[in-house]
N, C-alpha and C. Protein backbone atom coordinates (compact mmCIF):
# COMPACT_ATOMS: atom_id res chain seq x y z
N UNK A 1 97.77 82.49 98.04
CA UNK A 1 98.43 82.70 99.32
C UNK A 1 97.36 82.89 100.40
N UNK A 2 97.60 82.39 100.94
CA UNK A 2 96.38 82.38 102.58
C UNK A 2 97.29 83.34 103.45
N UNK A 3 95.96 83.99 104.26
CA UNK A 3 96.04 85.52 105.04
C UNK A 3 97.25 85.15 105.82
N UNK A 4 97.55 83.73 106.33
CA UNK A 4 98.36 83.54 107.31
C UNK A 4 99.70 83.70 106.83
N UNK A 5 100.16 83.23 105.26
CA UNK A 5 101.41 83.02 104.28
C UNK A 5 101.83 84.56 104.18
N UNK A 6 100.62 85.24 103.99
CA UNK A 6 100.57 86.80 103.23
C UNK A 6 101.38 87.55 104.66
N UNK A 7 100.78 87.36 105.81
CA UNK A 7 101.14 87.97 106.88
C UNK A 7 102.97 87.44 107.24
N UNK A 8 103.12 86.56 106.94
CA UNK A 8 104.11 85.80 107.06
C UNK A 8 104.99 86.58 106.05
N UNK A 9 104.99 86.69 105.18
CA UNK A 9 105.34 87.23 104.05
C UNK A 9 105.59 88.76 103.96
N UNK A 10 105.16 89.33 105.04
CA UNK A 10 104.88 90.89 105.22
C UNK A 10 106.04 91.18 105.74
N UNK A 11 106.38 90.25 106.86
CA UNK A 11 107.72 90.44 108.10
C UNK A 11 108.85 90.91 107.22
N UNK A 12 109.46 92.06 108.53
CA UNK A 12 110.53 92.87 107.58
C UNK A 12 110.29 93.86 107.13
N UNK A 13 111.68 94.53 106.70
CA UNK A 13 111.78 95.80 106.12
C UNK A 13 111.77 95.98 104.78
N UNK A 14 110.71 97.25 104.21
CA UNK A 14 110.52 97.61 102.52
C UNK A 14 110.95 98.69 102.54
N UNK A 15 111.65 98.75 101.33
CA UNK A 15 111.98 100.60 101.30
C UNK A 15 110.98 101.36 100.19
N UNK A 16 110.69 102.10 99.99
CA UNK A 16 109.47 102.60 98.73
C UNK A 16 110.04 103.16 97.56
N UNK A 17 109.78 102.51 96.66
CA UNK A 17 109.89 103.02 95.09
C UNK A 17 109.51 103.77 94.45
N UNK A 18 107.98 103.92 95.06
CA UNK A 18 107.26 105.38 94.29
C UNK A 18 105.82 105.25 95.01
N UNK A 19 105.07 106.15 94.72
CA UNK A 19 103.73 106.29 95.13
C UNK A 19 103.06 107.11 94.24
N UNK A 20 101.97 106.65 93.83
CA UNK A 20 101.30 107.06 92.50
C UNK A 20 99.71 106.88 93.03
N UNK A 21 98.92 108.15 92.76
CA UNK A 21 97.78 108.46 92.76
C UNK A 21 97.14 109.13 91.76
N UNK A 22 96.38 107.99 91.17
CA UNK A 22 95.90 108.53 90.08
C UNK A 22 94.28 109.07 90.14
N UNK A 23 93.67 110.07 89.47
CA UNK A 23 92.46 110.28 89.23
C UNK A 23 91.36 109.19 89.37
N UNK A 24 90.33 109.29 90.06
CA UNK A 24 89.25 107.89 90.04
C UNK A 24 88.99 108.13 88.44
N UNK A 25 88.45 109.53 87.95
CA UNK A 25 88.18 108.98 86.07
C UNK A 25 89.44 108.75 85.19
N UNK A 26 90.08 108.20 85.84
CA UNK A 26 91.42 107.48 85.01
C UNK A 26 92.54 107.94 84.41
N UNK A 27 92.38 110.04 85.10
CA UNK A 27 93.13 110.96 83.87
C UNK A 27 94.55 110.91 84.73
N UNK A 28 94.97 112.04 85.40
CA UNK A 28 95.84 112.48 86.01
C UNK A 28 96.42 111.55 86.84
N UNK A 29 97.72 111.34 86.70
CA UNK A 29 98.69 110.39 88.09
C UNK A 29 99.83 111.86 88.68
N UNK A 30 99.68 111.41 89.96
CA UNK A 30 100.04 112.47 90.96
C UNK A 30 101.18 111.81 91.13
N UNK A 31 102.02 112.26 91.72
CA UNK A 31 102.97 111.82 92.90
C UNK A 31 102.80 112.23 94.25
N UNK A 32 102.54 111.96 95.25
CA UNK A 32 102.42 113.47 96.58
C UNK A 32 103.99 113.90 96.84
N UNK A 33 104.47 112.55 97.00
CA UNK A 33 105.93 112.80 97.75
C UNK A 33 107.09 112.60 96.54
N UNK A 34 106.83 113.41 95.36
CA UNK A 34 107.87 113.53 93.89
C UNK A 34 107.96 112.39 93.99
N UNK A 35 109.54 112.32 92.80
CA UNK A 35 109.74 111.24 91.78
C UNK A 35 110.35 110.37 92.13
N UNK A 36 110.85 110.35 93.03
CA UNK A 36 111.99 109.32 94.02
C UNK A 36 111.67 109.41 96.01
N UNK A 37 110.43 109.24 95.68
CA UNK A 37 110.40 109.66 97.34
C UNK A 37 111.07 108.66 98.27
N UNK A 38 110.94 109.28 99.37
CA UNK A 38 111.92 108.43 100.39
C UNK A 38 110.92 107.57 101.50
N UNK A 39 110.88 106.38 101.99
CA UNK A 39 110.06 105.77 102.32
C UNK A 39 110.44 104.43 102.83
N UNK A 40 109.90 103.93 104.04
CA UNK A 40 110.34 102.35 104.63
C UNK A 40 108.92 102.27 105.66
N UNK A 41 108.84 101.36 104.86
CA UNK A 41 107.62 100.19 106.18
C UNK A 41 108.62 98.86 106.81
N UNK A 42 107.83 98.68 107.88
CA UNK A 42 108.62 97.61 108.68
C UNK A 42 107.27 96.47 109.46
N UNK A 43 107.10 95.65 108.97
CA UNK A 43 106.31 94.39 109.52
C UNK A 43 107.07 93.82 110.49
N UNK A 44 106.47 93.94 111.91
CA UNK A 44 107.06 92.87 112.60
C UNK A 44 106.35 91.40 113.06
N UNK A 45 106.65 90.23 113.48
CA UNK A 45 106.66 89.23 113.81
C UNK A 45 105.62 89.00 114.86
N UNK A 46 105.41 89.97 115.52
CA UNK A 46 104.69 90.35 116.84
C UNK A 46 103.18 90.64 116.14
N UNK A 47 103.20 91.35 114.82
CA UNK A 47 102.13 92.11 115.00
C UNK A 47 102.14 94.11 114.57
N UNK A 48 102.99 94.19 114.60
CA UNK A 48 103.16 95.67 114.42
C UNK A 48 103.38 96.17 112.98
N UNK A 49 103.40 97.40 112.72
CA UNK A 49 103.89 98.25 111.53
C UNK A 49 104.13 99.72 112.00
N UNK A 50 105.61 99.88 111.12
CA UNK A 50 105.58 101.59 111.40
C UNK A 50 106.10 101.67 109.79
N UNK A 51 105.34 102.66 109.20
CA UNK A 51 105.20 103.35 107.87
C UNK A 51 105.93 105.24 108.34
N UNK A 52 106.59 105.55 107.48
CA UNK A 52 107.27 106.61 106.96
C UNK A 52 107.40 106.48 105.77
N UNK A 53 107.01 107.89 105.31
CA UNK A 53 107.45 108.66 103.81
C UNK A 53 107.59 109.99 104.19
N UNK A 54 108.33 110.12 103.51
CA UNK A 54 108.98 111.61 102.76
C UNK A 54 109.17 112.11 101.53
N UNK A 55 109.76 113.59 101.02
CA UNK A 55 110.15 114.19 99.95
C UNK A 55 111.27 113.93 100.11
N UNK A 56 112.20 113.82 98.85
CA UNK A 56 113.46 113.51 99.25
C UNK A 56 114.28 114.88 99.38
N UNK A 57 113.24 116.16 99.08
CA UNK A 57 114.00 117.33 98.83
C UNK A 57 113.72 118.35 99.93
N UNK A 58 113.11 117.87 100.86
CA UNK A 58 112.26 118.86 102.22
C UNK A 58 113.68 119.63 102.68
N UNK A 59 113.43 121.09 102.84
CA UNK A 59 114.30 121.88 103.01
C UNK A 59 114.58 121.74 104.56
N UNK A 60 115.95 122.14 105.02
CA UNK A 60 116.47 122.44 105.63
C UNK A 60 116.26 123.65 107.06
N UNK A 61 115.77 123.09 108.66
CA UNK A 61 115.13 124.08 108.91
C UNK A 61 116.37 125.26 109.34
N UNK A 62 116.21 126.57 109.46
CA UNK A 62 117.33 127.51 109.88
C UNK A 62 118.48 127.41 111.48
N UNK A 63 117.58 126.63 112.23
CA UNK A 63 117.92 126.42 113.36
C UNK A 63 118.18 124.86 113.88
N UNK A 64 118.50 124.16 114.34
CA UNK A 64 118.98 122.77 114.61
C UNK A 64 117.81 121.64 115.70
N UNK A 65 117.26 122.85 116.02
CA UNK A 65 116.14 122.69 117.10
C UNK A 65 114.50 122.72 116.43
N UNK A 66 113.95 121.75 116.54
CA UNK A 66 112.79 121.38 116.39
C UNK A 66 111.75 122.77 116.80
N UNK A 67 111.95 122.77 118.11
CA UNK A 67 111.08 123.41 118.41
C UNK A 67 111.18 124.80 118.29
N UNK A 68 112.36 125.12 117.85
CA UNK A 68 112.65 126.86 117.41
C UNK A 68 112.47 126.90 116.01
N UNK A 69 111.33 125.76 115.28
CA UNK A 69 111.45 126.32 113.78
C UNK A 69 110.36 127.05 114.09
N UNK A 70 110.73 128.08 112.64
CA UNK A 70 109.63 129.23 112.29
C UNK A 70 108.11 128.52 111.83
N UNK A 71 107.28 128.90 112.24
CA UNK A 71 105.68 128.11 111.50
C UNK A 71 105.47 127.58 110.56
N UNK A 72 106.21 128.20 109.32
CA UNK A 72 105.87 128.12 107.72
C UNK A 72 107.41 126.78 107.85
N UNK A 73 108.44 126.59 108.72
CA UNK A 73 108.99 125.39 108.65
C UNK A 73 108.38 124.49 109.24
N UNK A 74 107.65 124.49 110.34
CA UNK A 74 107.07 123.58 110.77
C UNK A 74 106.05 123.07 109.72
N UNK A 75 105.20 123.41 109.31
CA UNK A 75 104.39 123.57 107.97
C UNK A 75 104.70 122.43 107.08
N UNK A 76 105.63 123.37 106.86
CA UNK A 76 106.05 122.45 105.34
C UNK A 76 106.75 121.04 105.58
N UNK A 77 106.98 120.87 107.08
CA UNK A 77 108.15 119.64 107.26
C UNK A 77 106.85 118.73 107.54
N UNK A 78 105.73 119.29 108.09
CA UNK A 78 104.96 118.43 107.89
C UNK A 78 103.73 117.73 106.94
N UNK A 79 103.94 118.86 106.26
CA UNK A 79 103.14 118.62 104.90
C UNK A 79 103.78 117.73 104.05
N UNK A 80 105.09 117.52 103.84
CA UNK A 80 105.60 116.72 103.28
C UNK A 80 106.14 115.20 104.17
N UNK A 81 105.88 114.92 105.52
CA UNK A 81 106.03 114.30 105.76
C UNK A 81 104.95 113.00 106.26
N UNK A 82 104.96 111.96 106.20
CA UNK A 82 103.76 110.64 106.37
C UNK A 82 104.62 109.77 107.68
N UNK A 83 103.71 109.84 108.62
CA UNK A 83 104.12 108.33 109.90
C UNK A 83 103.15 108.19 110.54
N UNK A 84 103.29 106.96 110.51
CA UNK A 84 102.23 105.99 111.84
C UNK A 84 102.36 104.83 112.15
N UNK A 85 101.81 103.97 113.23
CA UNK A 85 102.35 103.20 113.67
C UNK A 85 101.21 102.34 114.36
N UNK A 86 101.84 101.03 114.48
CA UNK A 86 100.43 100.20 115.20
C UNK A 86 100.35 98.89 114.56
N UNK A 87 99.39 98.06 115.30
CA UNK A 87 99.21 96.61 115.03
C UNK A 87 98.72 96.73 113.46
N UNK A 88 99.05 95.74 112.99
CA UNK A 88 98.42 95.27 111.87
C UNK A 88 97.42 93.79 111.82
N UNK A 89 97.01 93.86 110.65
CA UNK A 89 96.11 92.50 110.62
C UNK A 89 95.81 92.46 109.12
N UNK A 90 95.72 90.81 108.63
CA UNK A 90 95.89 90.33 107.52
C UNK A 90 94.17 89.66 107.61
N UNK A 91 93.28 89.85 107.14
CA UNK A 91 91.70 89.27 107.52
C UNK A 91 91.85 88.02 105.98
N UNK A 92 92.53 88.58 104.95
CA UNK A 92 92.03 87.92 103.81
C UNK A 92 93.21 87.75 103.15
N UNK A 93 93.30 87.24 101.80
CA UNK A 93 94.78 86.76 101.35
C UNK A 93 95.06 88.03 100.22
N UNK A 94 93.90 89.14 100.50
CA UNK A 94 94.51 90.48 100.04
C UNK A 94 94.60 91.57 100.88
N UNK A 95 93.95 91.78 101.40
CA UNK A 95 93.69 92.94 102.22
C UNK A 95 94.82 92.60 103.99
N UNK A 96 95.46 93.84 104.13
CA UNK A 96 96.48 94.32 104.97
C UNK A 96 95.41 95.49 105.72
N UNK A 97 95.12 95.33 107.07
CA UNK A 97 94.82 96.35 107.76
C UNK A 97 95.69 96.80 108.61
N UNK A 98 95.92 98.33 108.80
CA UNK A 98 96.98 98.99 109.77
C UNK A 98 96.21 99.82 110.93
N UNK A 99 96.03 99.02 112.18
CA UNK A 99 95.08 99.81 112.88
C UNK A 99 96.30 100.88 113.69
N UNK A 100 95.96 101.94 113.76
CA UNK A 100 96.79 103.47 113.70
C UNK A 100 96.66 103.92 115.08
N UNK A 101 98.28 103.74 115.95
CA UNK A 101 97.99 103.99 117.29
C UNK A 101 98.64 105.35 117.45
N UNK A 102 99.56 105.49 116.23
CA UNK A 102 100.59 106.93 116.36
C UNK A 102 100.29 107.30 115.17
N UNK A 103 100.13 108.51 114.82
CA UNK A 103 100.53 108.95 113.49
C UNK A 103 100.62 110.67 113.67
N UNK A 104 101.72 111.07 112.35
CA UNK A 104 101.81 112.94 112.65
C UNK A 104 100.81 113.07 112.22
N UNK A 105 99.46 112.64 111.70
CA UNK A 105 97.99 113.06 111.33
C UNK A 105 97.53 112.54 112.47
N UNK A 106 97.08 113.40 113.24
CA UNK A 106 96.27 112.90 114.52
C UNK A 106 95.12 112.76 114.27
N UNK A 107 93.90 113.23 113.29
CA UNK A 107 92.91 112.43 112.71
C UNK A 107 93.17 110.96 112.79
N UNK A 108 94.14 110.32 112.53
CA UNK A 108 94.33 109.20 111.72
C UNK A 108 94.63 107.77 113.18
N UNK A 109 94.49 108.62 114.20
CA UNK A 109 94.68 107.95 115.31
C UNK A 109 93.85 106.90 116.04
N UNK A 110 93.61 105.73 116.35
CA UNK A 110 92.41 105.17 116.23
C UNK A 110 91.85 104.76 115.49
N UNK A 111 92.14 104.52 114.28
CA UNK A 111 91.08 104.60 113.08
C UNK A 111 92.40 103.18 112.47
N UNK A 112 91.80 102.90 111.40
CA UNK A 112 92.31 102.13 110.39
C UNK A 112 92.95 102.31 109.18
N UNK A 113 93.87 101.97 108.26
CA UNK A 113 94.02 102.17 106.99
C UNK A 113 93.71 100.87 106.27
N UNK A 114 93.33 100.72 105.24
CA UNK A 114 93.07 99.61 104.78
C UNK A 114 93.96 99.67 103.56
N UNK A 115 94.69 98.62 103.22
CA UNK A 115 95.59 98.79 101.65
C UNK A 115 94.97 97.04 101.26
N UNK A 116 94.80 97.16 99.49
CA UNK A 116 95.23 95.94 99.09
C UNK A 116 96.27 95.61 98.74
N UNK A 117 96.93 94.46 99.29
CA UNK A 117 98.34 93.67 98.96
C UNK A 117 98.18 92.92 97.98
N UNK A 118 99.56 93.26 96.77
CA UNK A 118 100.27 92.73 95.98
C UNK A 118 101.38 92.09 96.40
N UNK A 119 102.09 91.26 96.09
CA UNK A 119 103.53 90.44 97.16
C UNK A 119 103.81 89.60 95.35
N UNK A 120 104.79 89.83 94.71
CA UNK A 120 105.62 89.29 93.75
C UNK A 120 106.88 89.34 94.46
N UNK A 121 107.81 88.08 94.91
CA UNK A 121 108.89 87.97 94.74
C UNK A 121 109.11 88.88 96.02
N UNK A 122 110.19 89.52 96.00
CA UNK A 122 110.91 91.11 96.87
C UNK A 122 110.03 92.26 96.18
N UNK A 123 108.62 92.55 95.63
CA UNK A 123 108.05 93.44 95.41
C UNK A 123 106.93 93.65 96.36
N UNK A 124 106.00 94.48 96.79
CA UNK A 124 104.97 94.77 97.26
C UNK A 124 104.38 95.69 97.33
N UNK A 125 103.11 95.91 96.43
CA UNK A 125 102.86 96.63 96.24
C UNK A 125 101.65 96.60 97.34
N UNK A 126 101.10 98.02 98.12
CA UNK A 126 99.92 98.52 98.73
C UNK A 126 99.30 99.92 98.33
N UNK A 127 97.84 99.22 97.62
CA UNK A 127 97.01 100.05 97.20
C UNK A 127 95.95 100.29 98.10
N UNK A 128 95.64 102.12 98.13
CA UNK A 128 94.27 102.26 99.05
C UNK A 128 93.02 101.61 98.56
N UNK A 129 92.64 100.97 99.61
CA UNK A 129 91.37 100.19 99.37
C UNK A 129 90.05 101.37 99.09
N UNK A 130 90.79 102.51 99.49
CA UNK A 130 89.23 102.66 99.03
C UNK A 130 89.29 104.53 98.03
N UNK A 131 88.90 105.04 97.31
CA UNK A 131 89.56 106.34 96.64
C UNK A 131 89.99 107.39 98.08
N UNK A 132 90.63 108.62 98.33
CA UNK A 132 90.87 109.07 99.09
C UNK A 132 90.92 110.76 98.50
N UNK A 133 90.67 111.46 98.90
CA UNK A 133 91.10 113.18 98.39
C UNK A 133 92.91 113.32 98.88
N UNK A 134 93.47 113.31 97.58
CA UNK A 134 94.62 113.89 97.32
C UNK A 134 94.67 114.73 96.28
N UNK A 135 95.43 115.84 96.59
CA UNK A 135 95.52 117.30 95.97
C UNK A 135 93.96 117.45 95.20
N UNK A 136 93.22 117.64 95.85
CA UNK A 136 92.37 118.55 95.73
C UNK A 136 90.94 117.20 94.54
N UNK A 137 91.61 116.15 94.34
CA UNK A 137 90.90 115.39 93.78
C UNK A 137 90.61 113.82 94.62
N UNK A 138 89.43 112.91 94.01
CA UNK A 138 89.63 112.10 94.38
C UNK A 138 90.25 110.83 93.89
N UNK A 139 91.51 110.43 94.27
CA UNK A 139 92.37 109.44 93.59
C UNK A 139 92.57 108.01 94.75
N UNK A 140 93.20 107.47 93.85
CA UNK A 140 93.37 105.85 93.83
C UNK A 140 95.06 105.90 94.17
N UNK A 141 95.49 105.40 95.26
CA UNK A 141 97.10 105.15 96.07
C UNK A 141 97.63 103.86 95.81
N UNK A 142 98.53 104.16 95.11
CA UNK A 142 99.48 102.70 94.80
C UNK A 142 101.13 103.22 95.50
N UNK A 143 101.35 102.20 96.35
CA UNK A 143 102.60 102.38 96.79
C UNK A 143 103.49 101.19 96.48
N UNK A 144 104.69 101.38 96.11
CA UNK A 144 105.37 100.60 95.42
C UNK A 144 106.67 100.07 96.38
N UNK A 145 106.61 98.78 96.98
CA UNK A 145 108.36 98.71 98.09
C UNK A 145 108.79 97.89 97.69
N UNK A 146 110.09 97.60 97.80
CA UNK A 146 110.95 96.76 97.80
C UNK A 146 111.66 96.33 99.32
N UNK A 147 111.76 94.87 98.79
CA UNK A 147 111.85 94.61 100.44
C UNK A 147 113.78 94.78 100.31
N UNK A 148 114.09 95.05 101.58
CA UNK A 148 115.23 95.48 101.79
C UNK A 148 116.23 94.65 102.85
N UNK A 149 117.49 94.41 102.29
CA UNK A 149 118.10 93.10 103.32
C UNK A 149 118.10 93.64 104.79
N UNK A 150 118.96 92.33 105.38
CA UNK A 150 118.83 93.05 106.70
C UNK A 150 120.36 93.98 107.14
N UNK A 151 119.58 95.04 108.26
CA UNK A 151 121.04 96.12 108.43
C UNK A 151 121.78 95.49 108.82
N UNK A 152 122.98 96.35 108.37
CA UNK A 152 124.51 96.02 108.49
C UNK A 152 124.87 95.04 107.77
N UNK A 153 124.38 94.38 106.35
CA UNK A 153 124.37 93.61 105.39
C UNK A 153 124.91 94.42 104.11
C-alpha cells in the first residue's frame, strides 16, 4: 500500500477495541484504560485527526458542573481520560504522524505522535513508534480499532 492508499484508507471513523502495552523485556501487558475501554479516532479527508479514549468505568462527578468538581474529581477524570487533535500525515506506507494542536496533555501540544499502521480489512491497528513510560515502566502501545459505519446507519 503506498502512503497515499494508506492515507486514503485512514478516512473515517474507528471505534477502539483495546489498547495493550506491553513491557520493552517482553514480560508484563498493561491495559491503561481496562478491558473494554472506550475509544474513537476520526480521519478526515482534509487532513485532520481527533483521538479520544477513556475508562469505561470513570466515576461519576457529585455535581453536574465541570467546574464545581472537587480536585481529586478533576484528577481522576483526567487521569483516565486521552484527547487530541490536529493535522495528520502519512510520510511512508507505515508510519501515521499526528501533529498535536489540542490535547488534555498540554505537554503534548506542538509536538508529534508517531504510530505504526497496520490496516487489514475494517481493522487498524496503531502502534507507538517508539517505547514510551507507562505505569511506571517502559512499554510498547498497540491500539486496536475497528472502523465503524457511518452515523445514523
Amino acid at each position: 500500500m503506498t502512503p497515499d492508499e494508506l492515507r486514503a484508507a485512514l478516512v473515517g471513523a474507528w471505534r477502539l477495541v483495546s489498547y495493550e502495552a506491553r513491557s520493552v523485556d517482553g514480560g508484563e501487558v498493561v491495559r491503561p484504560f481496562g478491558d473494554r475501554p472506550l475509544g474513537l479516532i476520526i480521519y478526515s479527508a482534509d487532513g485532520y485527526m481527533s483521538a479520544q479514549i477513556t475508562r469505561p468505568d470513570r466515576p461519576l462527578f457529585e455535581t453536574d458542573r465541570l467546574e464545581s468538581g472537587r480536585p481529586e474529581e478533576l484528577t481522576e477524570a483526567a487521569r483516565n481520560y486521552l484527547a487530541y487533535a490536529g493535522p495528520f500525515r502519512v510520510p511512508d506506507d507505515t508510519t501515521v504522524i499526528h501533529d498535536v494542536a489540542l490535547s488534555l496533555f498540554p505537554n503534548w501540544m506542538g509536538g508529534a505522535q508517531l504510530r505504526v499502521a497496520r490496516l487489514d480489512g475494517e481493522v487498524l491497528q496503531l502502534a507507538l513508534a517508539t517505547p514510551t513510560r507507562i505505569w511506571g515502566e517502559m512499554r510498547t502501545g498497540v491500539l486496536t480499532w475497528e472502523r465503524v459505519g457511518r452515523a445514523g446507519d
